[in-house]
PDB file of N, CA and C in Angstrom:
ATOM      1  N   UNK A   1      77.085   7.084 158.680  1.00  0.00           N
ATOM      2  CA  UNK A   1      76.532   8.402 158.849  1.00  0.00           C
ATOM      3  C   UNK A   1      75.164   8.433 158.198  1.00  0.00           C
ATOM      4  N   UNK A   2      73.945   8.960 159.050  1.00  0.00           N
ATOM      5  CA  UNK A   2      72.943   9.278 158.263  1.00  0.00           C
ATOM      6  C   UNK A   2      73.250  10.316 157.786  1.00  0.00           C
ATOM      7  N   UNK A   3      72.778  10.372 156.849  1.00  0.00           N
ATOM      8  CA  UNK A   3      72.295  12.291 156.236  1.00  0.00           C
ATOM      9  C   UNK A   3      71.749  13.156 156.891  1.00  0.00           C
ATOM     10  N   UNK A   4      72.213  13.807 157.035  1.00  0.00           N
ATOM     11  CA  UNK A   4      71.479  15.079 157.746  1.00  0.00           C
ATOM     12  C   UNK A   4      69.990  15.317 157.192  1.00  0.00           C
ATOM     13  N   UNK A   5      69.787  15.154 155.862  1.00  0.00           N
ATOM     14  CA  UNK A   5      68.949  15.086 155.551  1.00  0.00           C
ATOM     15  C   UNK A   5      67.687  14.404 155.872  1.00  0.00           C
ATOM     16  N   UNK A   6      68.250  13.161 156.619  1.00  0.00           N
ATOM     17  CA  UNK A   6      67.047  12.038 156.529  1.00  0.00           C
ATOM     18  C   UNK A   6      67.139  12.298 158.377  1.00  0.00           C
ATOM     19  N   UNK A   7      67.979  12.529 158.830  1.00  0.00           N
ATOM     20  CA  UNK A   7      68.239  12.990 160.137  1.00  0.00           C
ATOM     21  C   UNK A   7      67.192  13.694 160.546  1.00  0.00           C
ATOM     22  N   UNK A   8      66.927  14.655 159.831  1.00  0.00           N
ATOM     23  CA  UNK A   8      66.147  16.228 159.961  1.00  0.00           C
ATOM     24  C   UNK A   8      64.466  15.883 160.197  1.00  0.00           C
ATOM     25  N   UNK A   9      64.406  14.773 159.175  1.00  0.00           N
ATOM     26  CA  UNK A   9      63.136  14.270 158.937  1.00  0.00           C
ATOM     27  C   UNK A   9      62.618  13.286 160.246  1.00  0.00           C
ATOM     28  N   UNK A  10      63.660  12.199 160.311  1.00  0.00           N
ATOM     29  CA  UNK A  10      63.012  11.820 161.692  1.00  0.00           C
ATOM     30  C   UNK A  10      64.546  11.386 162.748  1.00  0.00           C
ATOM     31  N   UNK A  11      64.633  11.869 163.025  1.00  0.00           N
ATOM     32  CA  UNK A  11      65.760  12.028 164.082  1.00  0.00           C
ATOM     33  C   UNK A  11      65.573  10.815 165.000  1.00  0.00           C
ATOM     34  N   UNK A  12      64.289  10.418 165.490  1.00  0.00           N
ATOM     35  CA  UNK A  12      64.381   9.307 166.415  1.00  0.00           C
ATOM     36  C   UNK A  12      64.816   7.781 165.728  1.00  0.00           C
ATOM     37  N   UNK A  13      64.848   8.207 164.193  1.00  0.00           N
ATOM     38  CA  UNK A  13      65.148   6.933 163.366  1.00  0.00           C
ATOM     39  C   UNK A  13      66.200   6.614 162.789  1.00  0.00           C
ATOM     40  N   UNK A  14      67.394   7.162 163.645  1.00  0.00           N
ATOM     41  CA  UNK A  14      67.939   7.617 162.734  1.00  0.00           C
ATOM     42  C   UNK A  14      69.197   6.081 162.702  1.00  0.00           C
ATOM     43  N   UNK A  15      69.345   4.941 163.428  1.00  0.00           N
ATOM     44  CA  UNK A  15      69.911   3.860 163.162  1.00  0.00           C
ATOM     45  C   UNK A  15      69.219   3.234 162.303  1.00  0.00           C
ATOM     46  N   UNK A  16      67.609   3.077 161.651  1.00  0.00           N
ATOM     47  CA  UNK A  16      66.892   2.851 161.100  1.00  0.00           C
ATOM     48  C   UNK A  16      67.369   2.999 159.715  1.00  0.00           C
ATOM     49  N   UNK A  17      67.229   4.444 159.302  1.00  0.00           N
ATOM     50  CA  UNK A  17      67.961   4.883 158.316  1.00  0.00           C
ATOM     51  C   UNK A  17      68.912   4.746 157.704  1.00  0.00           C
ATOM     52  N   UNK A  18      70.245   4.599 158.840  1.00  0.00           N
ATOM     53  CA  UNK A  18      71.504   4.715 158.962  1.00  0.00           C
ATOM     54  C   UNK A  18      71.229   2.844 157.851  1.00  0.00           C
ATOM     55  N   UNK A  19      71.387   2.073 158.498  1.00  0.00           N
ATOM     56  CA  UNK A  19      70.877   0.746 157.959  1.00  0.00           C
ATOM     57  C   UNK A  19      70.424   0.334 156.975  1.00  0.00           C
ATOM     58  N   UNK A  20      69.026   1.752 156.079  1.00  0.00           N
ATOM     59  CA  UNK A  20      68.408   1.529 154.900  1.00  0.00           C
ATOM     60  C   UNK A  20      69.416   2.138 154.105  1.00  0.00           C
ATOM     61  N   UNK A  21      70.105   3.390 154.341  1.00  0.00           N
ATOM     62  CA  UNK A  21      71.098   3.914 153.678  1.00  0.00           C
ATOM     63  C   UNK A  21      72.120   2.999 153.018  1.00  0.00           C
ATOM     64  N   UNK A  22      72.626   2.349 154.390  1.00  0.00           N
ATOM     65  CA  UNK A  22      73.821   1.272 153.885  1.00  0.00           C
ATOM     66  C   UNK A  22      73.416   0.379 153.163  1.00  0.00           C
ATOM     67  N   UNK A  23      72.458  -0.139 152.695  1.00  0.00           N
ATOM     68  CA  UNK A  23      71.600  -1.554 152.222  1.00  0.00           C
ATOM     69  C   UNK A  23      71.515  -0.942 150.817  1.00  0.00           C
ATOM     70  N   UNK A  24      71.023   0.264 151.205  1.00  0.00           N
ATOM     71  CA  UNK A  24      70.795   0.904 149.468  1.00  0.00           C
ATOM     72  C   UNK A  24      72.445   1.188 149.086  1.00  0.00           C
ATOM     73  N   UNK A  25      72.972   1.414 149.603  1.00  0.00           N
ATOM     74  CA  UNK A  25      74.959   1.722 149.121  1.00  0.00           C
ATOM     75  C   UNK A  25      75.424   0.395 148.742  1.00  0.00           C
ATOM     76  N   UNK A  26      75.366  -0.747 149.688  1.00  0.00           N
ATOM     77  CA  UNK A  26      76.147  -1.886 149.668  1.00  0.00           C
ATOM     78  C   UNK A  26      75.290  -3.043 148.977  1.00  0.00           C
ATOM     79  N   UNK A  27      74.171  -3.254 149.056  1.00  0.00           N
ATOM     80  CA  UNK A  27      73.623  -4.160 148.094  1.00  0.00           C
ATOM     81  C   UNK A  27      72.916  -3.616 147.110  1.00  0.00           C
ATOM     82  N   UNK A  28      72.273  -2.626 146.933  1.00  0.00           N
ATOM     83  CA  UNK A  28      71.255  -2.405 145.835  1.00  0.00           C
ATOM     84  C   UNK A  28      72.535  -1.192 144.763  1.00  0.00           C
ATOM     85  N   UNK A  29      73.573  -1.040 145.395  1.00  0.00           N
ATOM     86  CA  UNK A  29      74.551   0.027 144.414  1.00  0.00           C
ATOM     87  C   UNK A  29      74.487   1.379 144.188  1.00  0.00           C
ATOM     88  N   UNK A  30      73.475   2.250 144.966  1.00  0.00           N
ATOM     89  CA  UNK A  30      73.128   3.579 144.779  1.00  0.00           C
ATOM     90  C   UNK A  30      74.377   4.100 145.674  1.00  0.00           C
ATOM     91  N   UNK A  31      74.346   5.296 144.598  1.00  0.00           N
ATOM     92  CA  UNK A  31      75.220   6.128 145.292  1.00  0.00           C
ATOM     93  C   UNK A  31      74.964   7.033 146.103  1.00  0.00           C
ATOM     94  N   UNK A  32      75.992   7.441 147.039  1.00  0.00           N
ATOM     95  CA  UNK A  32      75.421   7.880 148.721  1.00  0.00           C
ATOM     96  C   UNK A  32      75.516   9.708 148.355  1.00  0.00           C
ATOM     97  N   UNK A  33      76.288  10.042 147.082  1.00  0.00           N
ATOM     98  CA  UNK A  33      76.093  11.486 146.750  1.00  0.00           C
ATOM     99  C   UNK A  33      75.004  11.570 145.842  1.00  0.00           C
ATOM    100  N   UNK A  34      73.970  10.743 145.468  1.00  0.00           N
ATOM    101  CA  UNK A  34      72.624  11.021 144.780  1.00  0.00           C
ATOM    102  C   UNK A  34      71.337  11.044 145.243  1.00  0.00           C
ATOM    103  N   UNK A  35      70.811  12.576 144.914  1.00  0.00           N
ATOM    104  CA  UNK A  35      69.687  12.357 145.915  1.00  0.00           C
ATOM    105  C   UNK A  35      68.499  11.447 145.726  1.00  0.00           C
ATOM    106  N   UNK A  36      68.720  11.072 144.720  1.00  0.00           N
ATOM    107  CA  UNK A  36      67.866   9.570 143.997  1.00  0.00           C
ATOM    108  C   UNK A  36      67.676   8.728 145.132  1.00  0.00           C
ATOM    109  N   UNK A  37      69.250   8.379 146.034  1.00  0.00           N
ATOM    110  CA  UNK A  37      69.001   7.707 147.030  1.00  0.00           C
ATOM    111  C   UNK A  37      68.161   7.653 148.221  1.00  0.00           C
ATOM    112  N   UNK A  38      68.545   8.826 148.258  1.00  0.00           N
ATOM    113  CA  UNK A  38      67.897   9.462 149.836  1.00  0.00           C
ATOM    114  C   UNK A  38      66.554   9.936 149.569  1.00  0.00           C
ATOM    115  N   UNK A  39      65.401  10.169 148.443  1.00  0.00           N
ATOM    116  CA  UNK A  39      64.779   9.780 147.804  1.00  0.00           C
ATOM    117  C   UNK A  39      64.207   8.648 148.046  1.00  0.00           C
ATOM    118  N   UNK A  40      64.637   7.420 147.627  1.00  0.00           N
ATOM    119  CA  UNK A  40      63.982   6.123 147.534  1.00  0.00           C
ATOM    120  C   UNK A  40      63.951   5.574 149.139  1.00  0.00           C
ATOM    121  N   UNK A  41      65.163   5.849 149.880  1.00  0.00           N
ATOM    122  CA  UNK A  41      65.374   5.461 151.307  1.00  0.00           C
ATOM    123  C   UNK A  41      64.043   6.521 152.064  1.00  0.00           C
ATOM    124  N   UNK A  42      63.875   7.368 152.069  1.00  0.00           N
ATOM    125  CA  UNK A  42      62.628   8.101 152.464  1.00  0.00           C
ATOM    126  C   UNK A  42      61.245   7.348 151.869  1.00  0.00           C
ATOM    127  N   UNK A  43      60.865   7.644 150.558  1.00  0.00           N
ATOM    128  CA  UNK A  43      59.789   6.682 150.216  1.00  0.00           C
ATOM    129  C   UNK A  43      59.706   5.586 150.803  1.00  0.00           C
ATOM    130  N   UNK A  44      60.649   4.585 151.447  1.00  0.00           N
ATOM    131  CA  UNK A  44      60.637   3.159 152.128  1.00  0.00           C
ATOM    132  C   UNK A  44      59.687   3.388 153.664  1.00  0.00           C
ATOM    133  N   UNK A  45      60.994   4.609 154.254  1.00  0.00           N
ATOM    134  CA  UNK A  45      60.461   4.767 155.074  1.00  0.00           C
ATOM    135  C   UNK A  45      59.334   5.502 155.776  1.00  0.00           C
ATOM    136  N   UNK A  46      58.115   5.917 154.928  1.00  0.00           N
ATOM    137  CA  UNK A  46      57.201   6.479 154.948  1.00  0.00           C
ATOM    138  C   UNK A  46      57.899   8.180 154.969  1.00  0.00           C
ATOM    139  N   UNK A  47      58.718   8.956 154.835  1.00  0.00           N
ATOM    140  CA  UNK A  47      59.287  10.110 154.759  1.00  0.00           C
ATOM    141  C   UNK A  47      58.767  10.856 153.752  1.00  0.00           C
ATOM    142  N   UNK A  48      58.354  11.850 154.036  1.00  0.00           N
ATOM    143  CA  UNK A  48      58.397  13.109 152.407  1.00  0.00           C
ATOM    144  C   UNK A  48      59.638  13.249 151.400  1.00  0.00           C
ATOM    145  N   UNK A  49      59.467  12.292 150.715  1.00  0.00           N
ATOM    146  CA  UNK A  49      60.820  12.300 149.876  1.00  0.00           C
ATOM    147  C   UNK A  49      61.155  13.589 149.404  1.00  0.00           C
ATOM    148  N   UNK A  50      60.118  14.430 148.918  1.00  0.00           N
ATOM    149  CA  UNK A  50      60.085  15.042 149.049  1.00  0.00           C
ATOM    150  C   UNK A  50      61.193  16.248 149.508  1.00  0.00           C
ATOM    151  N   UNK A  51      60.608  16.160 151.042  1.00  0.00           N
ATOM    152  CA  UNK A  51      61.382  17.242 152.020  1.00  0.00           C
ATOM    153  C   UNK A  51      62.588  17.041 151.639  1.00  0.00           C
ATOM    154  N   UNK A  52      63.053  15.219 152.144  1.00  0.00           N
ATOM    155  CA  UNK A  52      64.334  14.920 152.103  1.00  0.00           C
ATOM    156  C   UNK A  52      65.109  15.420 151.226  1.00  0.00           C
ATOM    157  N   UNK A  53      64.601  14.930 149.851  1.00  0.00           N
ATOM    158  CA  UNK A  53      65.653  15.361 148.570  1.00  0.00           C
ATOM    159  C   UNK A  53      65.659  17.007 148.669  1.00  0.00           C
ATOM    160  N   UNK A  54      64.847  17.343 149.224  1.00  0.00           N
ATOM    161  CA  UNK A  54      65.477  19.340 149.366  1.00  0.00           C
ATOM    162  C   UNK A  54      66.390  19.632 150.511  1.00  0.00           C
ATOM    163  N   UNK A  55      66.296  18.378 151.543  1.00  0.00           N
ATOM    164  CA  UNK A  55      67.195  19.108 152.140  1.00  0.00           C
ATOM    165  C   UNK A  55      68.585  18.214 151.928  1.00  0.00           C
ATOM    166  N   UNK A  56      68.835  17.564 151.356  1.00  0.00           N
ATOM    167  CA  UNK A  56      69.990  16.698 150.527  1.00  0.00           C
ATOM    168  C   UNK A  56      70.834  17.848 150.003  1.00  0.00           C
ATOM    169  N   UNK A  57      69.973  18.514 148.980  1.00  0.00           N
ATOM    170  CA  UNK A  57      70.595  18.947 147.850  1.00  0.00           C
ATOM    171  C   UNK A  57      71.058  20.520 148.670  1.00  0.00           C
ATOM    172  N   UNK A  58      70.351  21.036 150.337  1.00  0.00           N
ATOM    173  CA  UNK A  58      70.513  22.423 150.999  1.00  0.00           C
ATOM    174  C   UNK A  58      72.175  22.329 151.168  1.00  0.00           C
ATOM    175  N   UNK A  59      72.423  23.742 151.312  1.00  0.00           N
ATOM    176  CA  UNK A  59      74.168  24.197 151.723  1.00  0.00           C
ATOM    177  C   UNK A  59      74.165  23.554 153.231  1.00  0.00           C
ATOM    178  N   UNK A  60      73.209  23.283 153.887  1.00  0.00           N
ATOM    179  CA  UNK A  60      73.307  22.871 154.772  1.00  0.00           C
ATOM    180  C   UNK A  60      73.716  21.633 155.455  1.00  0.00           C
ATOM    181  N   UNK A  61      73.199  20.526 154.518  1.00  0.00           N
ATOM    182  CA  UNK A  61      73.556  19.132 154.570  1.00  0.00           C
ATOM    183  C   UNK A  61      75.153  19.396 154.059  1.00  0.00           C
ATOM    184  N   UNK A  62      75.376  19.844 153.151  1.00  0.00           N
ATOM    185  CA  UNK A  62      76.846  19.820 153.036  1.00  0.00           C
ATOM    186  C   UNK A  62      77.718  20.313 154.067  1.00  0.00           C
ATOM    187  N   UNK A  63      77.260  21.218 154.757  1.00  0.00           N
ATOM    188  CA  UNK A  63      78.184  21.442 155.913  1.00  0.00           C
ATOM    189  C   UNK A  63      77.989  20.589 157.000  1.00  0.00           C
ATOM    190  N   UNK A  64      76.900  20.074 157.690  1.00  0.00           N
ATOM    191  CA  UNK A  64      76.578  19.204 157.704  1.00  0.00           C
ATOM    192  C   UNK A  64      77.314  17.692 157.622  1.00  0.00           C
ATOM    193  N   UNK A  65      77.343  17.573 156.618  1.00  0.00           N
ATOM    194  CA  UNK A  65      78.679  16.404 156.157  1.00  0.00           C
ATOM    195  C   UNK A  65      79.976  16.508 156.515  1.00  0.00           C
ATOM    196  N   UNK A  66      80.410  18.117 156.090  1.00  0.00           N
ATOM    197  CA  UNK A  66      82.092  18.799 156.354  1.00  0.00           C
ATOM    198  C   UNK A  66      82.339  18.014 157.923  1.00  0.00           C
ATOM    199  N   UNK A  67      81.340  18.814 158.683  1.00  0.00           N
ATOM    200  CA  UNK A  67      81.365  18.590 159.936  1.00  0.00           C
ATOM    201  C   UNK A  67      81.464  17.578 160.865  1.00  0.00           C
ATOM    202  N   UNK A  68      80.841  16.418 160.124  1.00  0.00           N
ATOM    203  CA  UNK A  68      80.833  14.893 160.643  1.00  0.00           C
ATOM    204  C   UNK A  68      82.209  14.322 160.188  1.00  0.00           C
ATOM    205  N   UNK A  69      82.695  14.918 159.320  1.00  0.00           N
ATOM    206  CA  UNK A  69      84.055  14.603 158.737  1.00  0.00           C
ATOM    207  C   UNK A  69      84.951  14.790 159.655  1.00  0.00           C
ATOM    208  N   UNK A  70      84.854  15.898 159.659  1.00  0.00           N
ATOM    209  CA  UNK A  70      85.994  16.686 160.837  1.00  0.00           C
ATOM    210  C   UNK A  70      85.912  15.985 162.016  1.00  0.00           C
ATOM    211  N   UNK A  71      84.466  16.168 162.694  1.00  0.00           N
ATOM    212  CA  UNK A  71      84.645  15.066 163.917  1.00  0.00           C
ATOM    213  C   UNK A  71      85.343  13.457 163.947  1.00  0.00           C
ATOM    214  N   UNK A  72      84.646  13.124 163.138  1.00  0.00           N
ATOM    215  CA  UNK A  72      85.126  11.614 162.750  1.00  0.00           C
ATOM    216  C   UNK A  72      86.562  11.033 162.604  1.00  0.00           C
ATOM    217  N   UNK A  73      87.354  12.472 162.051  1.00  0.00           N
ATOM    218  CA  UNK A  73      88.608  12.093 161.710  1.00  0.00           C
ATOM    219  C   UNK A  73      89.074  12.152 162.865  1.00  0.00           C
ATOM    220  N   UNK A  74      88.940  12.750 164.123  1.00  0.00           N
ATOM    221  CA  UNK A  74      89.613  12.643 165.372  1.00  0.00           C
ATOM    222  C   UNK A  74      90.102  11.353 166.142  1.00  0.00           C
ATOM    223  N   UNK A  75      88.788  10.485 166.004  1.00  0.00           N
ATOM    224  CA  UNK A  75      89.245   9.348 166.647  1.00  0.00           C
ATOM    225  C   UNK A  75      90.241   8.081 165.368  1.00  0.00           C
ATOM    226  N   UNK A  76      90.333   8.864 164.412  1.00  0.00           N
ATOM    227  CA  UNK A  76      91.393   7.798 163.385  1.00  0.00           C
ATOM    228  C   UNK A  76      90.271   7.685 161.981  1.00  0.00           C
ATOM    229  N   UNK A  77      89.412   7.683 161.995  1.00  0.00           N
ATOM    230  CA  UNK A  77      87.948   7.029 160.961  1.00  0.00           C
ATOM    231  C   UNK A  77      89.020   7.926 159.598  1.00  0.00           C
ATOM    232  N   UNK A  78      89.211   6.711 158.864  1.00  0.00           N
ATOM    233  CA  UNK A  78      89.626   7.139 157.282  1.00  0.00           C
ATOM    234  C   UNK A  78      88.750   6.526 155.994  1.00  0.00           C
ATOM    235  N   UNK A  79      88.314   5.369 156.649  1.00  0.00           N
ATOM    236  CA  UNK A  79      87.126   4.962 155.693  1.00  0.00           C
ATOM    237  C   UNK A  79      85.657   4.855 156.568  1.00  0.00           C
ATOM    238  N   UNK A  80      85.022   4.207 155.429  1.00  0.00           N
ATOM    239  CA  UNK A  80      83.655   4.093 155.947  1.00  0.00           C
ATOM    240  C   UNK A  80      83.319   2.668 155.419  1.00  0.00           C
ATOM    241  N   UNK A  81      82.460   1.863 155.950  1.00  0.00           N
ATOM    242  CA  UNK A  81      81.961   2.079 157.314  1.00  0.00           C
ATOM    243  C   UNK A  81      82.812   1.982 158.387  1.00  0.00           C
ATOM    244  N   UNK A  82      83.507   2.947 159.315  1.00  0.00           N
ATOM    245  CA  UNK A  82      84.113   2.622 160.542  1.00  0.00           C
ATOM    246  C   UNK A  82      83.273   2.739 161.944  1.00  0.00           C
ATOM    247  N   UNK A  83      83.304   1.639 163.152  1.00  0.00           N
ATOM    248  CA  UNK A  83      81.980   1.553 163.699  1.00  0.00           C
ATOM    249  C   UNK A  83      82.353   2.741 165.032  1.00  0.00           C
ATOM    250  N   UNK A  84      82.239   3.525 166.043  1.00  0.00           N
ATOM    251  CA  UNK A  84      81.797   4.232 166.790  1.00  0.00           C
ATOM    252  C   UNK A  84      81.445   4.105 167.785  1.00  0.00           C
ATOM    253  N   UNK A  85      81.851   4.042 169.097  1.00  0.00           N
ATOM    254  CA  UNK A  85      82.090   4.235 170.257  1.00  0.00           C
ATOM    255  C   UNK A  85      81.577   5.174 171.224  1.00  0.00           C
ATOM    256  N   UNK A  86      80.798   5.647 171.513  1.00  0.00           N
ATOM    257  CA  UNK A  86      80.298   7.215 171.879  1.00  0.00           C
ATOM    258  C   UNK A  86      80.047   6.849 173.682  1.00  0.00           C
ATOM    259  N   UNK A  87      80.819   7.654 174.149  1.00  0.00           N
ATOM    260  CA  UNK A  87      80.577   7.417 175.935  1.00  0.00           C
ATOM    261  C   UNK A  87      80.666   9.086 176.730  1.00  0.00           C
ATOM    262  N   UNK A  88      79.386   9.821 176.195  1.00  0.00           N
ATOM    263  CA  UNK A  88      79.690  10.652 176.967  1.00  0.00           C
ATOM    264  C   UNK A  88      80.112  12.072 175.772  1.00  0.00           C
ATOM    265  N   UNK A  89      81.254  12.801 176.143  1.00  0.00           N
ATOM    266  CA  UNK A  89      81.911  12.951 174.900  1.00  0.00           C
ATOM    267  C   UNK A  89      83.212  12.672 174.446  1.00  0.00           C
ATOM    268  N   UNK A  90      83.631  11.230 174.964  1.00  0.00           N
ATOM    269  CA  UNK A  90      84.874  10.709 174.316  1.00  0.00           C
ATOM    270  C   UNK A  90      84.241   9.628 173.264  1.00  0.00           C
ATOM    271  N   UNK A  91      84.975   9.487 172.136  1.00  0.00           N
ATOM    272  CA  UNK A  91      84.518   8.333 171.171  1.00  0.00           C
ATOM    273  C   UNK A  91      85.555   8.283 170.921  1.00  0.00           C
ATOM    274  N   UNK A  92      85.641   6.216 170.837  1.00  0.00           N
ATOM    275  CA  UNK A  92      86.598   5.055 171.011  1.00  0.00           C
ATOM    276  C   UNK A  92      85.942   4.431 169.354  1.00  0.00           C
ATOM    277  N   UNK A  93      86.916   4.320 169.016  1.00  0.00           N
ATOM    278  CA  UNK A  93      87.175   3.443 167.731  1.00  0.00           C
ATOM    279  C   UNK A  93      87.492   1.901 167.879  1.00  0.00           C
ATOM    280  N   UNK A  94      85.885   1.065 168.015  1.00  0.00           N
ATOM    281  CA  UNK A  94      86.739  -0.113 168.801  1.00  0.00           C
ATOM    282  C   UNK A  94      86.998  -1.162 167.095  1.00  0.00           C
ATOM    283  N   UNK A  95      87.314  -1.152 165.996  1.00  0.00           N
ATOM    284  CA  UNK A  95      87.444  -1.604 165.128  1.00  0.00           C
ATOM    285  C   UNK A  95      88.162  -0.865 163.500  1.00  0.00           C
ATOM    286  N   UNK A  96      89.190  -1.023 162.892  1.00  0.00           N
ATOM    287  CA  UNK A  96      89.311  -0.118 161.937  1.00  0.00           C
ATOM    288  C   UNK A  96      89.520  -1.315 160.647  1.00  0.00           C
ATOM    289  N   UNK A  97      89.153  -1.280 159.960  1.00  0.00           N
ATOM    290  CA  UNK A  97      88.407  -2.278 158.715  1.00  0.00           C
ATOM    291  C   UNK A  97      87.802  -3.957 159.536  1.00  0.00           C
ATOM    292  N   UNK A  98      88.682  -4.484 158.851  1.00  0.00           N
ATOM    293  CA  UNK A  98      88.284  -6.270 159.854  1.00  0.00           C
ATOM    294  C   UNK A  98      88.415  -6.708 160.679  1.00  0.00           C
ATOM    295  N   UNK A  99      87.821  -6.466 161.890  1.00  0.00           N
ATOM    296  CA  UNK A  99      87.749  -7.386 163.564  1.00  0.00           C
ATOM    297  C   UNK A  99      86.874  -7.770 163.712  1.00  0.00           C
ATOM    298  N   UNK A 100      87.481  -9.023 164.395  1.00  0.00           N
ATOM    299  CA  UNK A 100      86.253 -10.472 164.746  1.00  0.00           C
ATOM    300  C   UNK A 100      85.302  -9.619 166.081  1.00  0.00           C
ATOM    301  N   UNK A 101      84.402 -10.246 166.197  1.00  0.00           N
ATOM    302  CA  UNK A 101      83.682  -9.606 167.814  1.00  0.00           C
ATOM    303  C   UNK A 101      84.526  -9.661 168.588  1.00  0.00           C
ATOM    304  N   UNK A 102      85.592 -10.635 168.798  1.00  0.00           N
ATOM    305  CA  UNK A 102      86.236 -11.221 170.354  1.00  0.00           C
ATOM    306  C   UNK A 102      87.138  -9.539 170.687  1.00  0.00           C
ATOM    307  N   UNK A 103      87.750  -9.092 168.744  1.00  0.00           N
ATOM    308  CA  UNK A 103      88.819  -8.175 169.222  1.00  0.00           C
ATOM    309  C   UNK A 103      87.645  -6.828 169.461  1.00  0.00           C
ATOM    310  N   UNK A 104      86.761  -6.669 168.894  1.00  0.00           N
ATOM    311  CA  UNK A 104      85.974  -5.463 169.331  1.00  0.00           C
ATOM    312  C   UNK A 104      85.864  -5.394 170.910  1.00  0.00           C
ATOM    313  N   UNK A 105      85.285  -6.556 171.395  1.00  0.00           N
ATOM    314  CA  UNK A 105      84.743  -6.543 172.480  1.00  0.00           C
ATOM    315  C   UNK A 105      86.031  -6.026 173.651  1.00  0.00           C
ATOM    316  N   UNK A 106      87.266  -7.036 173.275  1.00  0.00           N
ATOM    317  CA  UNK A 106      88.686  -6.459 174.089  1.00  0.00           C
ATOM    318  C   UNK A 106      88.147  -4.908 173.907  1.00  0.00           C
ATOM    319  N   UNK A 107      88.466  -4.390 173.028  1.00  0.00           N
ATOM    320  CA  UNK A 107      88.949  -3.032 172.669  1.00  0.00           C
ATOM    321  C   UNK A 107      87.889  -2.356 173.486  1.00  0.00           C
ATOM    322  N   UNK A 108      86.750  -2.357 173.622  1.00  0.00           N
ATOM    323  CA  UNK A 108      85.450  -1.818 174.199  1.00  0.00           C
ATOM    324  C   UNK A 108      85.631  -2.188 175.786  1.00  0.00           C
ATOM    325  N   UNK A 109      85.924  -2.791 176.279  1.00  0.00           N
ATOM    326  CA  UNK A 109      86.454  -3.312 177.439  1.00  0.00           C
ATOM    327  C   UNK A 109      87.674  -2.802 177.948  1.00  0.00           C
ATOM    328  N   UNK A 110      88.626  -2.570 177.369  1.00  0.00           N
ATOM    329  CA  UNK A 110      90.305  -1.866 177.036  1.00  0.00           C
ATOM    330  C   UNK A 110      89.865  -0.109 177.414  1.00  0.00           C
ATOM    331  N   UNK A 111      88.952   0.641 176.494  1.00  0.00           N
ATOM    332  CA  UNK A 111      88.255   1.945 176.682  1.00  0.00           C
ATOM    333  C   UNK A 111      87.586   1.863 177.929  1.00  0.00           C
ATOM    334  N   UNK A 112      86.712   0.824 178.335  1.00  0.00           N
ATOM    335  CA  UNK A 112      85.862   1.173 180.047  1.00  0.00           C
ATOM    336  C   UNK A 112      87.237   1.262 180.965  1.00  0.00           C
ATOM    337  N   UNK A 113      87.899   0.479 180.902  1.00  0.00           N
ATOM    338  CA  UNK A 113      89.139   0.276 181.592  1.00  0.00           C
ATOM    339  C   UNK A 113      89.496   1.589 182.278  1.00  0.00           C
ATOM    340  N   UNK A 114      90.252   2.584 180.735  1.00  0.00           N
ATOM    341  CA  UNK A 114      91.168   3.106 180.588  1.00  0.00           C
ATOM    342  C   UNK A 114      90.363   4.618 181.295  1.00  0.00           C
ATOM    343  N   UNK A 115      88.754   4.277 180.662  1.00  0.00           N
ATOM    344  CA  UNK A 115      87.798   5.981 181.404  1.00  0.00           C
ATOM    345  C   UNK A 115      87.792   5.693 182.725  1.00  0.00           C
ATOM    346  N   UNK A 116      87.909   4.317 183.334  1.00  0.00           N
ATOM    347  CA  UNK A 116      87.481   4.251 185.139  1.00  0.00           C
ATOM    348  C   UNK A 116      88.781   4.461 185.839  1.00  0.00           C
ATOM    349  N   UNK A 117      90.125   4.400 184.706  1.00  0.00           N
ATOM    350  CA  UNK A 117      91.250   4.625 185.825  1.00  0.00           C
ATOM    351  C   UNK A 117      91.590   6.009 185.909  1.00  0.00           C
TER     352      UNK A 117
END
C-alpha cells in the first residue's frame, strides 16, 4: 500500500513509491506508522516532504488506511506484503505468504480461466 499521503502528492508514481516505501520498511528499518518515513521517502523522491508529512499525520490518511483495510480483507490479505490481482473490479489473490512464480502464474491463469467461463 502506498500512503495516501505520498499517493496525493504524485499519484502517477505511485508503484514508484509503493517500492521506496517497502525498501525504507524492509531494508533500511523505518517504520511505516512514522512520518519520519514518508518524510525521507518524499525527499528521495523529489516530493514536498513537506506536504507529505501533513498529509500523513491528516484524519484523512487514516481513513484512508481504514479503507484499504477493509477492501483488502475481502479477497483473504491478512498480512502484508500480500501481492494483488486487479481485473476490472474483481481482485484475485494470486499468492498468500511464499509462492514460487510457477504457482503464481497457475493461479493468475486459474482467475482468467474462471472470469472467461
Amino acid at each position: 500500500m502506498v500512503s495516501a499521503a505520498l499517493r496525493q502528492s504524485a499519484p502517477s508514481r505511485a508503484v514508484e513509491l509503493a517500492q521506496a516505501l517497502q525498501h525504507a520498511f524492509c531494508v533500511d528499518g523505518h517504520g511505516l506508522s512514522a512520518a519520519a518515513t514518508y518524510r525521507q521517502v518524499a525527499e528521495a523522491a523529489g516530493l514536498d516532504a513537506d506536504v507529505v508529512a501533513a498529509a500523513f499525520r491528516a484524519p484523512q490518511a487514516q481513513e484512508a488506511a481504514a479503507a484499504y483495510f477493509r477492501r483488502t480483507a475481502g479477497p483473504g490479505v491478512t498480512a502484508f506484503p500480500t501481492p494483488l490481482a486487479v481485473d476490472g473490479s474483481r481482485t484475485v489473490t494470486p499468492a498468500r505468504g511464499n509462492a514460487t512464480t510457477d504457482e503464481v502464474d497457475h493461479r493468475l491463469a486459474a482467475a482468467r480461466t474462471a472470469r472467461t467461463s
